[in-house]
N, C-alpha and C. Protein backbone atom coordinates (compact mmCIF):
# COMPACT_ATOMS: atom_id res chain seq x y z
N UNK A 1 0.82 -1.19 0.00
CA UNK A 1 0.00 0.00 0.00
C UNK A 1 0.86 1.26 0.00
N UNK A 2 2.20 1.19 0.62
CA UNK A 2 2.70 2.52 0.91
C UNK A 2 3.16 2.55 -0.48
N UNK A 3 3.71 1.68 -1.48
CA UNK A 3 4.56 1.83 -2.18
C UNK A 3 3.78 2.52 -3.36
N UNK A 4 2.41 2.15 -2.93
CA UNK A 4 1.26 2.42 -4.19
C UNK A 4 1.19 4.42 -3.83
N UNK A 5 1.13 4.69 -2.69
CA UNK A 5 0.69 5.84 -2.53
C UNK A 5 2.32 6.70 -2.76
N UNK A 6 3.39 5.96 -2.27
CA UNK A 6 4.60 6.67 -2.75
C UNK A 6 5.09 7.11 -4.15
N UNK A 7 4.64 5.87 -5.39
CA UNK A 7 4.34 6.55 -6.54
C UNK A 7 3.62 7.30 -6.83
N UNK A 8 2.50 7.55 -6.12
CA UNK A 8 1.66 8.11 -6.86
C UNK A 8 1.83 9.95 -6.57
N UNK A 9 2.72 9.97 -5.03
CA UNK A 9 3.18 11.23 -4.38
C UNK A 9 4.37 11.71 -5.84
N UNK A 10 5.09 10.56 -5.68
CA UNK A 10 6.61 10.54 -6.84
C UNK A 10 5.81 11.12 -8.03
N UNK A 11 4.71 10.42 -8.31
CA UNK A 11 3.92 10.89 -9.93
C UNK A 11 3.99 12.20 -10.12
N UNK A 12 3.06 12.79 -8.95
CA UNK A 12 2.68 14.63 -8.65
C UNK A 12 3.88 15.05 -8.62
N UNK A 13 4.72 14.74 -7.84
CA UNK A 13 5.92 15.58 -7.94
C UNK A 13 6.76 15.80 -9.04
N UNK A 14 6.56 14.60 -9.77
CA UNK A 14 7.41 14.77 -11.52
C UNK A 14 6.61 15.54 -11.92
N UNK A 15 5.06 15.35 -12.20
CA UNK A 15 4.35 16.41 -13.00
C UNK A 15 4.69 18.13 -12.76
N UNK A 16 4.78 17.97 -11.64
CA UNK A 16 5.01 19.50 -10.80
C UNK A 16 6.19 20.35 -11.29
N UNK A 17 7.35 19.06 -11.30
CA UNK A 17 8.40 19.23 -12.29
C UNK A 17 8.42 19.92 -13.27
N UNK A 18 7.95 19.23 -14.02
CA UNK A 18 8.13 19.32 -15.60
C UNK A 18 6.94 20.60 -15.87
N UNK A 19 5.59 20.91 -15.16
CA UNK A 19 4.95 22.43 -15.32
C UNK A 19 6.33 23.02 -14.69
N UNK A 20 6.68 23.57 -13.82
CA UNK A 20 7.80 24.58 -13.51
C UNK A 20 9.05 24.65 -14.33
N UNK A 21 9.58 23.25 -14.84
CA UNK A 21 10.44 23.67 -16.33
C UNK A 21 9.93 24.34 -17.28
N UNK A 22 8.46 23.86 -17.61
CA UNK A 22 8.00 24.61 -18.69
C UNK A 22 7.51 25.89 -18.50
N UNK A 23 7.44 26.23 -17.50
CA UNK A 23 7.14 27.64 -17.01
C UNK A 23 8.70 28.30 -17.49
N UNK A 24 9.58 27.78 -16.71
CA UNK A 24 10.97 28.17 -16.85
C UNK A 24 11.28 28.48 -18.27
N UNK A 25 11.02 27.76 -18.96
CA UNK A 25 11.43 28.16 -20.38
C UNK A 25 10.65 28.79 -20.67
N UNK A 26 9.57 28.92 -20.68
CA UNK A 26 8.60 29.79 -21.25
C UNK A 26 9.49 31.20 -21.25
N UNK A 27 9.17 31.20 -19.92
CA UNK A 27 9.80 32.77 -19.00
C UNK A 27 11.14 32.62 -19.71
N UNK A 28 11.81 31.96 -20.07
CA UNK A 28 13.16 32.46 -20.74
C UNK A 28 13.67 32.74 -22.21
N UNK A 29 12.49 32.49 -22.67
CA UNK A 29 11.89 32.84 -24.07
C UNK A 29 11.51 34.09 -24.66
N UNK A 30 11.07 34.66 -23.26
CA UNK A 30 9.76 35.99 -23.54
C UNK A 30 10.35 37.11 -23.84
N UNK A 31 11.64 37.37 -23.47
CA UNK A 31 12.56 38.60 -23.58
C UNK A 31 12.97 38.62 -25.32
N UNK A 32 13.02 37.26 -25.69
CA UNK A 32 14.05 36.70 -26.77
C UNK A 32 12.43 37.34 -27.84
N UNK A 33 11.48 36.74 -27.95
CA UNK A 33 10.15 36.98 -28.47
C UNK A 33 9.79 38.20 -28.71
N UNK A 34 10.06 38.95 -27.79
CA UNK A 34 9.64 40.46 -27.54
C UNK A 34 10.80 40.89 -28.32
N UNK A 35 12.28 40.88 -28.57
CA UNK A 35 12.93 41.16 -29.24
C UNK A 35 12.97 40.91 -31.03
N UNK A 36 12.52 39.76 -31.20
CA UNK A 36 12.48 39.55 -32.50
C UNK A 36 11.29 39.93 -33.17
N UNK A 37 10.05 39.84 -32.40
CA UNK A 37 9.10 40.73 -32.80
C UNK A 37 9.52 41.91 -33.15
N UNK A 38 9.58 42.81 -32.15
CA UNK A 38 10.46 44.44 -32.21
C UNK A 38 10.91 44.60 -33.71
N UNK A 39 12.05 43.52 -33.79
CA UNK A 39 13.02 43.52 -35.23
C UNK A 39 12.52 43.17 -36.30
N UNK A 40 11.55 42.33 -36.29
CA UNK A 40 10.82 41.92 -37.76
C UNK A 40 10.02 42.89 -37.94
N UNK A 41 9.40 43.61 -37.41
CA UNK A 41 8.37 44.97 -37.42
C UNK A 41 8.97 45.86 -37.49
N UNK A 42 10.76 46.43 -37.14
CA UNK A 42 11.11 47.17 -37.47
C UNK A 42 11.77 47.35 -39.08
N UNK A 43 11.94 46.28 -39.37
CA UNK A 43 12.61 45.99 -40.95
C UNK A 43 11.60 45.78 -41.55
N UNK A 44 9.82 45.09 -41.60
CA UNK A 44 8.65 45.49 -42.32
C UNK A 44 8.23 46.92 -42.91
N UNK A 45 8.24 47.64 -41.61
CA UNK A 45 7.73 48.99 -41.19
C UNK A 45 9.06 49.93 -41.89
N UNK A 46 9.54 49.50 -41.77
CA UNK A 46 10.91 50.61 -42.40
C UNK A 46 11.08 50.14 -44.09
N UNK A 47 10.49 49.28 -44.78
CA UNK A 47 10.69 48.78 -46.22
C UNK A 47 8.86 49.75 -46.56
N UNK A 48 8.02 49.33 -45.89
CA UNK A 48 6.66 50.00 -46.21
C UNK A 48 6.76 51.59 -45.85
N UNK A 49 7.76 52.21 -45.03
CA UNK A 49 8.14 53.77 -45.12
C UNK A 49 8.91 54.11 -46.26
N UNK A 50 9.76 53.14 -47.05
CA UNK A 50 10.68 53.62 -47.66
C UNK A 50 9.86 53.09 -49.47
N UNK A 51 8.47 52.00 -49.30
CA UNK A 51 7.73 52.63 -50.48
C UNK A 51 7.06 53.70 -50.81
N UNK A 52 6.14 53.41 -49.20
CA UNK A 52 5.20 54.86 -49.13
C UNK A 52 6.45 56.02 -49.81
N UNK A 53 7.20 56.26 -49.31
CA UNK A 53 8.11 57.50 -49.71
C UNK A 53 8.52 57.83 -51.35
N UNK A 54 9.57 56.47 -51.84
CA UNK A 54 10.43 57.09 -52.71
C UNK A 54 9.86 55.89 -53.98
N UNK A 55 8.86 55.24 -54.01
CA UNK A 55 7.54 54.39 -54.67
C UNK A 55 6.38 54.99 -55.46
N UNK A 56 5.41 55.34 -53.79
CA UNK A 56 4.31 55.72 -54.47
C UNK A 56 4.36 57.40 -53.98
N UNK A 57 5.35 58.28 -53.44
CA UNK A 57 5.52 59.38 -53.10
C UNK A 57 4.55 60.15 -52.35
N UNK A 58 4.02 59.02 -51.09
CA UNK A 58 3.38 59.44 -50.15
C UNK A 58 3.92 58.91 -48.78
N UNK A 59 4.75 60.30 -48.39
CA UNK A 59 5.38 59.27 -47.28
C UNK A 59 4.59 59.57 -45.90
N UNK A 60 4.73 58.19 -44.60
CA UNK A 60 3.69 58.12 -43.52
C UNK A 60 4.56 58.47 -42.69
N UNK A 61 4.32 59.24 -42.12
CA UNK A 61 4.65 60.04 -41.12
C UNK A 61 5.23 59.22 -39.44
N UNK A 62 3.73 58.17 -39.65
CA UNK A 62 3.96 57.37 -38.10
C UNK A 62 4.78 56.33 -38.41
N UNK A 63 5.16 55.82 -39.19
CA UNK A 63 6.35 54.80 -39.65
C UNK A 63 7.35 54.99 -39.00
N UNK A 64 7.83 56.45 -38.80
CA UNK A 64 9.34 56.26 -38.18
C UNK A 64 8.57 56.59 -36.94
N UNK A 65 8.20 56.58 -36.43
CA UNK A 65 7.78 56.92 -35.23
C UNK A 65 7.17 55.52 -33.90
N UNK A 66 6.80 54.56 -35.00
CA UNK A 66 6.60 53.50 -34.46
C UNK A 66 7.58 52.43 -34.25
N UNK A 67 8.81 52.87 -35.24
CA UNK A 67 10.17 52.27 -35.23
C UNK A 67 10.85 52.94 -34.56
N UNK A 68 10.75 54.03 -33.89
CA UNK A 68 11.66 54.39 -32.56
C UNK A 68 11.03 53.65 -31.35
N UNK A 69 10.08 53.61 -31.76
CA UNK A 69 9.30 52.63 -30.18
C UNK A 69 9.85 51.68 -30.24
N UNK A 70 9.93 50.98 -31.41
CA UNK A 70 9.89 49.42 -31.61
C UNK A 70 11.46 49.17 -31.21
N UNK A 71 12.21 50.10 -31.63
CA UNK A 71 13.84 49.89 -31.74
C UNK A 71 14.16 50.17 -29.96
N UNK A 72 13.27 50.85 -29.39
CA UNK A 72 13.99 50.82 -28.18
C UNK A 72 13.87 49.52 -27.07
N UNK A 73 12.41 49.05 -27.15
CA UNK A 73 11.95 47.88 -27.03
C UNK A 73 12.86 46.67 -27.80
N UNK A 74 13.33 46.66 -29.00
CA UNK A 74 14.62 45.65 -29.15
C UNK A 74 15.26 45.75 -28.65
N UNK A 75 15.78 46.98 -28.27
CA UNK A 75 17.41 47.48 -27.50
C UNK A 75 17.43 46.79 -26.37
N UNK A 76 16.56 47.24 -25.48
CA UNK A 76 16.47 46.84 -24.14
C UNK A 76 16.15 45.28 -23.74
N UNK A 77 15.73 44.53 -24.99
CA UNK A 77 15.03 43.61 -24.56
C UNK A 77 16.51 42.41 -25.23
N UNK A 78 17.16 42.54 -26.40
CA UNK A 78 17.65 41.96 -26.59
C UNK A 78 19.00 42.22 -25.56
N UNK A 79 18.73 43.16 -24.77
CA UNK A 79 20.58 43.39 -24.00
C UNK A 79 20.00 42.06 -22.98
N UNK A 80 18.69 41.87 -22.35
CA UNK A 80 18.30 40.96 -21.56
C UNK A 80 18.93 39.64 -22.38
N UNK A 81 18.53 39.60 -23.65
CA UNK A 81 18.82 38.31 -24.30
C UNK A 81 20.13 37.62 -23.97
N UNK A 82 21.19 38.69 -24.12
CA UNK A 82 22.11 38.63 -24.20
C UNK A 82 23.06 38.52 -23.07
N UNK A 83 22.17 38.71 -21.66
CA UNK A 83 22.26 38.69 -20.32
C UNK A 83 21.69 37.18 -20.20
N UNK A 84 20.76 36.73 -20.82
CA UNK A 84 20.56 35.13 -20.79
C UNK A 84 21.59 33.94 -21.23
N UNK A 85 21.79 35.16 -22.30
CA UNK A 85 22.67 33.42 -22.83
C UNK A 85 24.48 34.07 -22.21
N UNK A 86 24.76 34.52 -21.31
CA UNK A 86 25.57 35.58 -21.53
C UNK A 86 26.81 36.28 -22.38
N UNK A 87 26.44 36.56 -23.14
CA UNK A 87 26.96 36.77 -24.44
C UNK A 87 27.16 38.83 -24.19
N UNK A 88 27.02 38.91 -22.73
CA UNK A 88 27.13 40.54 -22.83
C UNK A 88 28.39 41.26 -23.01
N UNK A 89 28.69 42.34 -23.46
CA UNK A 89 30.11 42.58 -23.11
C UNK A 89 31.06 42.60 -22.12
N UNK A 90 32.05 41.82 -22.12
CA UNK A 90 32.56 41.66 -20.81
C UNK A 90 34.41 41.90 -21.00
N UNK A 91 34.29 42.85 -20.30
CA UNK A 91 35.93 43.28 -20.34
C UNK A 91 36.43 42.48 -19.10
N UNK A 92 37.11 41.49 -19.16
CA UNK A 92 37.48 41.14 -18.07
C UNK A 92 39.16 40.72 -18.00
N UNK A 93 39.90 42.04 -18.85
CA UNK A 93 41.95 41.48 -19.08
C UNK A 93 42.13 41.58 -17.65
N UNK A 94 41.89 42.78 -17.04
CA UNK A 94 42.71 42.96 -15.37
C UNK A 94 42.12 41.01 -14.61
N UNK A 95 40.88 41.02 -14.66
CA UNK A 95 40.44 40.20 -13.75
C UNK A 95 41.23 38.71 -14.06
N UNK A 96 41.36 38.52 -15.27
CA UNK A 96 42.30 37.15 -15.95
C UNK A 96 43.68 37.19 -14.88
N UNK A 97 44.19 38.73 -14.89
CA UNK A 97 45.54 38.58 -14.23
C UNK A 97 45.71 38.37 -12.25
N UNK A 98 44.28 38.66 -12.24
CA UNK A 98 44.54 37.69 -10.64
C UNK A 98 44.81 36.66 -10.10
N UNK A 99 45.34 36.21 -8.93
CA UNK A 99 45.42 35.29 -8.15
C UNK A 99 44.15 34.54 -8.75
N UNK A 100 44.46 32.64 -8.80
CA UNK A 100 43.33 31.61 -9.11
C UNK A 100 41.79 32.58 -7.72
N UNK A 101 42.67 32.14 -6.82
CA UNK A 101 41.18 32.77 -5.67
C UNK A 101 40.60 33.91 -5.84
N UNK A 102 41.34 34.95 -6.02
CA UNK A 102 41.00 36.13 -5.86
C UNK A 102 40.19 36.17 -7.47
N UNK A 103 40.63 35.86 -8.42
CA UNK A 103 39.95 35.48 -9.71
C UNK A 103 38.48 35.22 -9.46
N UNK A 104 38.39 33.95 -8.63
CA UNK A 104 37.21 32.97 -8.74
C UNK A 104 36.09 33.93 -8.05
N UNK A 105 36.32 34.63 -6.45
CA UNK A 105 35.53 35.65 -5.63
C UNK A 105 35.37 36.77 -7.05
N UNK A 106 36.01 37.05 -7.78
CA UNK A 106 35.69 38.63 -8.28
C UNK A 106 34.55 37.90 -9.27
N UNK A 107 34.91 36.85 -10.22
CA UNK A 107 34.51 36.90 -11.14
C UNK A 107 33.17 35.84 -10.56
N UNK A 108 32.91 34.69 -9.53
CA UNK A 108 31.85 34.58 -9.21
C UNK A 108 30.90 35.05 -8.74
N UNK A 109 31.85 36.39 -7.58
CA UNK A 109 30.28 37.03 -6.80
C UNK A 109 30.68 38.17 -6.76
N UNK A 110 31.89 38.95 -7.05
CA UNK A 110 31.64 40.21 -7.38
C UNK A 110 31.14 41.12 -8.40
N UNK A 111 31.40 40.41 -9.33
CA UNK A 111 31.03 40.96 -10.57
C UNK A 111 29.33 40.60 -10.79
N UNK A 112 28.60 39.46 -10.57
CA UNK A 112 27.40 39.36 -10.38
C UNK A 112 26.57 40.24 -9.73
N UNK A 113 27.60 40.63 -8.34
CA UNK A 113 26.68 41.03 -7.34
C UNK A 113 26.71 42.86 -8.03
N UNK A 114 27.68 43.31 -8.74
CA UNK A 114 27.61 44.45 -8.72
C UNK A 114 26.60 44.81 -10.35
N UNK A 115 26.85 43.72 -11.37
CA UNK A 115 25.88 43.77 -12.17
C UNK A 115 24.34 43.81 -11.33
N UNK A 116 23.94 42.91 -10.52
CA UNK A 116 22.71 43.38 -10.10
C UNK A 116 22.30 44.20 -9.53
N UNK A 117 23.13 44.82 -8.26
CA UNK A 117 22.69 46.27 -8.17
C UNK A 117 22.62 47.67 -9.10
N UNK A 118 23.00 46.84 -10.00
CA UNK A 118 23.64 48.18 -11.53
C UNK A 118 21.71 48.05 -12.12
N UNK A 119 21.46 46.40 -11.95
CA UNK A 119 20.02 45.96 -12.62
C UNK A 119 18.76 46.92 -11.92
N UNK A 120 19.41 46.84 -10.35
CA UNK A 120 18.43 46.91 -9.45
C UNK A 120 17.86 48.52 -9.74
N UNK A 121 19.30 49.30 -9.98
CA UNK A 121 19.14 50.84 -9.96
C UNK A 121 18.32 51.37 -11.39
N UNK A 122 18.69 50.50 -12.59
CA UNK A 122 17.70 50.32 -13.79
C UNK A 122 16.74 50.09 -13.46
N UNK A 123 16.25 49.19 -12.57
CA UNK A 123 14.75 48.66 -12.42
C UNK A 123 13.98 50.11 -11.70
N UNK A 124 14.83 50.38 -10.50
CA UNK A 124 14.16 51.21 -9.86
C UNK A 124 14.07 53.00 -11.03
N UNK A 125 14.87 53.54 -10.92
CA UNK A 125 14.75 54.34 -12.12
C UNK A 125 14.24 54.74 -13.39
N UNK A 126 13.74 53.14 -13.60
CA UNK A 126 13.21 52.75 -14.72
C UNK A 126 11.75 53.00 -14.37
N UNK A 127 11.63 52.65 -13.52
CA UNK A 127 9.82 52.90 -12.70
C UNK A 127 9.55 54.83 -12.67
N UNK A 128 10.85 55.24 -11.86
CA UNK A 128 10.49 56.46 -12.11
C UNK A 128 10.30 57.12 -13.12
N UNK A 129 11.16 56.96 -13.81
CA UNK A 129 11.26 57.39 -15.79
C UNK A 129 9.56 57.01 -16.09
N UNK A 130 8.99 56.28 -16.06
CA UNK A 130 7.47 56.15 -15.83
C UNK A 130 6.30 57.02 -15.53
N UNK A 131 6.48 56.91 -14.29
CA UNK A 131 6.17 57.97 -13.49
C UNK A 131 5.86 59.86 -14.10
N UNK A 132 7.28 60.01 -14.93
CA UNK A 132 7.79 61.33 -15.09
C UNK A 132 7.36 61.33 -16.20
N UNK A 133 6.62 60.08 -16.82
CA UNK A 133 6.11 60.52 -18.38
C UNK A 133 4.95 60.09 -18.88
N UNK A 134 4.14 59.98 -17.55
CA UNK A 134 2.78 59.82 -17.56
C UNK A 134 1.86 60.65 -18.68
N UNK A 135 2.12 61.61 -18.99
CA UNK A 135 1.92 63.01 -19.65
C UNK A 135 2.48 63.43 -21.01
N UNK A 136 3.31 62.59 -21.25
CA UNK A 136 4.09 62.69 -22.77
C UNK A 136 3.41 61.98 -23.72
N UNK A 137 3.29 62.69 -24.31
CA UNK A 137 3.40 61.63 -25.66
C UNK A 137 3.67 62.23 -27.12
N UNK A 138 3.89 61.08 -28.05
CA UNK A 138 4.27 61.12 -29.05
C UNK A 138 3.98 62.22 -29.82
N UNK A 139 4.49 62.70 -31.22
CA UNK A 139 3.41 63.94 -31.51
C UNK A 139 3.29 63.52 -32.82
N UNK A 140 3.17 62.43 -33.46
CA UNK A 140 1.87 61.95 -34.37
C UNK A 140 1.07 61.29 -34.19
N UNK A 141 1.89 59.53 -33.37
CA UNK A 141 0.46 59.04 -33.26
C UNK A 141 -0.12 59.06 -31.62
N UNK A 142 0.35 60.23 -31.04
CA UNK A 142 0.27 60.23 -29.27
C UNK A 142 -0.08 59.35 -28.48
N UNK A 143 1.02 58.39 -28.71
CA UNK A 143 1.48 57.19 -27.90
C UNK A 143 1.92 57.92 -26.76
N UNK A 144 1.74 56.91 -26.15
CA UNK A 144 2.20 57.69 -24.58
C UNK A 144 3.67 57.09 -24.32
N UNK A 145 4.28 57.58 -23.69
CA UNK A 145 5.85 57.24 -23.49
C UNK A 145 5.71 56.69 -22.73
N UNK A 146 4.99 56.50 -21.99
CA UNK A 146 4.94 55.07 -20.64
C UNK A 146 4.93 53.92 -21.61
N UNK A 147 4.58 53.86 -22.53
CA UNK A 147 4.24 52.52 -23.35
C UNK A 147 5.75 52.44 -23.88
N UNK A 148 6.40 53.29 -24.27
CA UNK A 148 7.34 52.94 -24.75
C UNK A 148 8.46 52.94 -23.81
N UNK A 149 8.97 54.14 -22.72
CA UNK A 149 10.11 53.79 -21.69
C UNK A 149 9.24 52.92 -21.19
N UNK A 150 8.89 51.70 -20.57
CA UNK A 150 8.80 50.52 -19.95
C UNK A 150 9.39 49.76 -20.69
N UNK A 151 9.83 49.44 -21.30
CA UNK A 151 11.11 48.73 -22.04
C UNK A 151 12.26 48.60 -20.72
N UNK A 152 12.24 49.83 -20.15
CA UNK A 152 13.44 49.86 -19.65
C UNK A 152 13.27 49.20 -18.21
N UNK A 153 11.93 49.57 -17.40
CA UNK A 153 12.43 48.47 -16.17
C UNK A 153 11.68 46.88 -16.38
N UNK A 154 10.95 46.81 -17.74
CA UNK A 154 10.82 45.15 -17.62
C UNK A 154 12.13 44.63 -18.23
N UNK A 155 12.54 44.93 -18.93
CA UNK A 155 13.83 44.68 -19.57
C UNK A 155 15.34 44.68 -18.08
N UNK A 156 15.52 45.34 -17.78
CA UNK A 156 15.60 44.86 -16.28
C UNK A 156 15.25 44.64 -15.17
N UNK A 157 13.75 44.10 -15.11
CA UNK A 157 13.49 42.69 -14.62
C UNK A 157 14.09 41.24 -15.00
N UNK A 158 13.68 41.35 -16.65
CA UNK A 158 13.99 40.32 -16.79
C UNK A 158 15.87 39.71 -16.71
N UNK A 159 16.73 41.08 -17.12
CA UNK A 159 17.67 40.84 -16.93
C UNK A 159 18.63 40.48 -15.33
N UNK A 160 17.51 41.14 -14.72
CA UNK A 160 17.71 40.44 -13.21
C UNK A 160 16.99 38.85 -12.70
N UNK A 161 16.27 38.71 -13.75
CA UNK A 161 15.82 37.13 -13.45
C UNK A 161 17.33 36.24 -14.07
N UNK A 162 17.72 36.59 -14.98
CA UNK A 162 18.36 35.66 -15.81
C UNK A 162 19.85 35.62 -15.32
N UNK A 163 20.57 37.15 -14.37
CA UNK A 163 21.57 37.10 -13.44
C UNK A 163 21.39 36.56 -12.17
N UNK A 164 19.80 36.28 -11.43
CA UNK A 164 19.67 34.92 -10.39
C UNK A 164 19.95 33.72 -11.16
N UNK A 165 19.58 33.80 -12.35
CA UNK A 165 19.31 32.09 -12.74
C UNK A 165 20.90 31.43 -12.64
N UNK A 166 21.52 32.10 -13.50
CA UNK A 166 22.62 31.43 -14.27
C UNK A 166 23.84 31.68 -12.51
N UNK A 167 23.46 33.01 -11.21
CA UNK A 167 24.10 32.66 -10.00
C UNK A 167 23.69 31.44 -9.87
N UNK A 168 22.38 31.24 -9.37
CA UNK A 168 21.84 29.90 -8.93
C UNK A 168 22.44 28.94 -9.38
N UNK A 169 22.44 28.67 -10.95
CA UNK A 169 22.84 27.27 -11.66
C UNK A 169 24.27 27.24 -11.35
N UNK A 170 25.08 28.47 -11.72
CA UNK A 170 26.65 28.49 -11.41
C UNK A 170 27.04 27.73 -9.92
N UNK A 171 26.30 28.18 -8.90
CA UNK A 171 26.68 27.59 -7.42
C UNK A 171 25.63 26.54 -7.24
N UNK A 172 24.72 25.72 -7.85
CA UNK A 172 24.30 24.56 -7.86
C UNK A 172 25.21 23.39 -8.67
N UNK A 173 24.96 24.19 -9.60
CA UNK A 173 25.63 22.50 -10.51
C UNK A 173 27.22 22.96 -11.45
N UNK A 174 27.57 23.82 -10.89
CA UNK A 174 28.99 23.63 -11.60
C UNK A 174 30.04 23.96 -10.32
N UNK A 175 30.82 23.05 -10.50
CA UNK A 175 32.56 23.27 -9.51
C UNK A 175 32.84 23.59 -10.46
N UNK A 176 34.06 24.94 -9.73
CA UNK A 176 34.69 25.57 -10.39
C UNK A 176 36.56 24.99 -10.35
N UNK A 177 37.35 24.73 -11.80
CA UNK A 177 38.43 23.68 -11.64
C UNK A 177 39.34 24.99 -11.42
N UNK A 178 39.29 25.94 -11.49
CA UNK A 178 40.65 26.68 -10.89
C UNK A 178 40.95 27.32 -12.62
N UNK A 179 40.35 26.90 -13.41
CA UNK A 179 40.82 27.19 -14.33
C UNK A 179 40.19 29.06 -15.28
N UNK A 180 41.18 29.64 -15.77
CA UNK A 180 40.87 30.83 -16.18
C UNK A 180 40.24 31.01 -17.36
């Protein structure tokens, strides 16, 4: 009997599993999505400005205007991308020339820890920048700039999800061999 009810606990708990991976990926997708959207709409929208224009010699006004939205929303969203897979720019000649230890502390938890408060001050700032442009907007198609600066603190959100993840995974499942 126990063994019957212990699978069946084991069952739920795999299922439980595998929804929270797929959540996981989902969520690690969404930055990447939101970016390539952005970019395929900005290279559509910029070929249909550049018929309207020098084609049929009626050019649309909100075209470039919807591609500054769109381009800042790539910007921000693909730097997340790029914070996922981490592929960000990383100057790191001085840090190569440290001590193995002193190496491993800078480049495991100092440099993390100071990228995220760098995230944290984006996130928070990013809210205010919000805030301060409740009242703006565009001046053709008067989009509101809240729609468009929010790029900047979901975009670091997400880039602060993806600098827990890859801490987490780094001090879960990888030893580090000493090597530079």
């Amino acid at each position: 009997m126990n063994s019957v009810v212990e699978s069946s606990v084991s069952l739920k708990h795999h299922k439980s599993e595998k929804l929270i991976l797929k959540i996981v990926r989902l969520f690690n997708k969404i930055d990447q999505l939101i970016a390539s959207i952005s970019l395929a709409l900005i290279v559509l929208l910029t070929i249909y400005g550049v018929i309207m224009r020098y084609v049929i010699n009626a050019p649309s006004a909100w075209v470039e205007e919807v591609c500054l939205a769109l381009f800042v929303w790539f910007t921000f969203m693909g730097a997340s991308v790029l914070m996922s897979r981490q592929e960000h720019v990383n100057v790191d000649y001085l840090i190569k020339k440290l001590p193995t230890k002193l190496y491993r502390f800078t480049n495991d938890v100092l440099v993390p820890l100071i990228i995220s408060i760098s995230l944290m001050f984006m996130l928070f700032y990013g809210l205010v920048l919000l805030q301060m442009s409740e009242n703006r907007f565009t001046s053709t198609l008067q989009i509101p700039y809240i729609y468009i600066y929010s790029a900047i603190p979901v975009s670091a959100f997400f880039m602060l999800y993806h600098q827990f993840r890859i801490f987490i995974v780094n001090k879960l499942f990888c030893k580090n061999t000493g090597d530079k």
